[in-house]
Protein backbone atom coordinates (compact mmCIF):
# COMPACT_ATOMS: atom_id res chain seq x y z
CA UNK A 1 95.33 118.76 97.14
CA UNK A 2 91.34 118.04 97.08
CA UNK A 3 90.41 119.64 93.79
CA UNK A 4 86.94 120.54 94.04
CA UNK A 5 85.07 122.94 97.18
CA UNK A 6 83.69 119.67 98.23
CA UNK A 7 86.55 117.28 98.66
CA UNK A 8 87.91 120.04 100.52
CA UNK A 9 85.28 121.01 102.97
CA UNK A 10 84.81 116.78 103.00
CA UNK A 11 88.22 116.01 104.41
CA UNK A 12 88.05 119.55 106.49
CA UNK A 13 85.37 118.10 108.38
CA UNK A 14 87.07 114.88 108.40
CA UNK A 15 89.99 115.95 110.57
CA UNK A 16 88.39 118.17 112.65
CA UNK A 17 86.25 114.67 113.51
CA UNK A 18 89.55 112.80 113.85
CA UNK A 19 90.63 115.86 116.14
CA UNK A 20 87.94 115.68 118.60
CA UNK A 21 88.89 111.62 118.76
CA UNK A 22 92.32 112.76 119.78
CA UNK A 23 91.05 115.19 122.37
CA UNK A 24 89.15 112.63 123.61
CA UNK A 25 92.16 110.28 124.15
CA UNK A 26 93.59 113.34 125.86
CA UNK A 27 90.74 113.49 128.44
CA UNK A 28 90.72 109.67 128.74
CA UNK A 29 94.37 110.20 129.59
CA UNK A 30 93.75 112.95 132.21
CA UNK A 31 91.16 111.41 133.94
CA UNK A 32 93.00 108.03 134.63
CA UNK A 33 90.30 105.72 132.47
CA UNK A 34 91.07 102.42 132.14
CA UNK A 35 93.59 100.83 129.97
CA UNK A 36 90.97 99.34 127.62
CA UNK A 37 88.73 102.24 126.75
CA UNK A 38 92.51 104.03 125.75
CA UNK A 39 92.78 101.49 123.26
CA UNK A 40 89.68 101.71 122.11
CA UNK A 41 89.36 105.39 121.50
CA UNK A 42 93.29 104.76 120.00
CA UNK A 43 91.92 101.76 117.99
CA UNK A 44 89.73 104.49 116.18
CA UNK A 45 91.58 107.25 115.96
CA UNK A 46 94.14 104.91 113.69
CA UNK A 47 91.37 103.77 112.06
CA UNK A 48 90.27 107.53 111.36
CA UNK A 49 93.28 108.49 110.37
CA UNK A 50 93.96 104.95 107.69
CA UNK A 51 90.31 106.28 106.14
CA UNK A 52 91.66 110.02 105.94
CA UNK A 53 94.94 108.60 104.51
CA UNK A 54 92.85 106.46 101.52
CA UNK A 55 91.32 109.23 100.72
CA UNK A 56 94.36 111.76 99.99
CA UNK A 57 96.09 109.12 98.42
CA UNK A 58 92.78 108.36 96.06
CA UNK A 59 92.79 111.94 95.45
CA UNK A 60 96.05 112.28 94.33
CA UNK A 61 96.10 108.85 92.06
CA UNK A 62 92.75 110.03 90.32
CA UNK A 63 93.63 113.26 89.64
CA UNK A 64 97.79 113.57 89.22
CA UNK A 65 98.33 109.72 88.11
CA UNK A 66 95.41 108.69 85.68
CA UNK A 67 95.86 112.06 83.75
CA UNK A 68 98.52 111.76 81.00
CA UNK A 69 101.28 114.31 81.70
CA UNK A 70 103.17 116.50 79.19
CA UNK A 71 105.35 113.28 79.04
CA UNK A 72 102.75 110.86 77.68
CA UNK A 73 103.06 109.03 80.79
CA UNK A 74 99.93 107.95 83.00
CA UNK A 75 98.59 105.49 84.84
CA UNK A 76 95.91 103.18 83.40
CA UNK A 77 92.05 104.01 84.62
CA UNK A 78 91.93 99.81 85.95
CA UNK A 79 95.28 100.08 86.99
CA UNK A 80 94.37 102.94 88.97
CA UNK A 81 91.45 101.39 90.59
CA UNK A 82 93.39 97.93 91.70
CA UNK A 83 95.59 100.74 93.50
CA UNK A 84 92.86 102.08 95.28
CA UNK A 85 91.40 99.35 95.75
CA UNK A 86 94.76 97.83 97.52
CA UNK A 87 94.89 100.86 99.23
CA UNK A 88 91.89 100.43 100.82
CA UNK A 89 92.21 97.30 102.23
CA UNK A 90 95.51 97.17 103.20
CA UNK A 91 95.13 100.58 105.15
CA UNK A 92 91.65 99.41 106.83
């Protein structure tokens, strides 16, 4: 997974933000708010979790794809950025 101290402690803090969205929702639920301020907080909770996503899967395609394996095999550095870069706004 996240290959440096930093990436980790990054996407750590990351879902624990994403968590407290989703305990909101909870308490939102629990205290009968309206219909709209559900979606809202839902709204950004998939929106949290789409930026958490695009930045596993960047992870993974910088450090597992664009390095050649033992088979001689990897993923071109531009290549690899048009995938991120697809990646990021489809899953905005």
């Amino acid at each position: 997974m996240s290959h440096t101290a930093q990436e980790r402690q990054k996407l750590l803090a990351r879902t624990r933000r994403i968590r407290g969205q989703i305990e909101a929702i909870e308490r939102s639920l629990e205290n009968e708010a309206g219909c709209g301020s559900v979606m809202h907080q839902i709204a950004a909770c998939r929106g949290a979790l789409a930026g958490l996503m695009v930045e596993v899967v960047e992870d993974h395609v910088r450090h597992h794809l664009v390095v050649p394996d033992e088979n001689g095999g990897s993923l071109d550095p531009s290549g690899a950025e048009a995938l991120v870069a697809v990646l990021r706004s489809y899953l905005k």
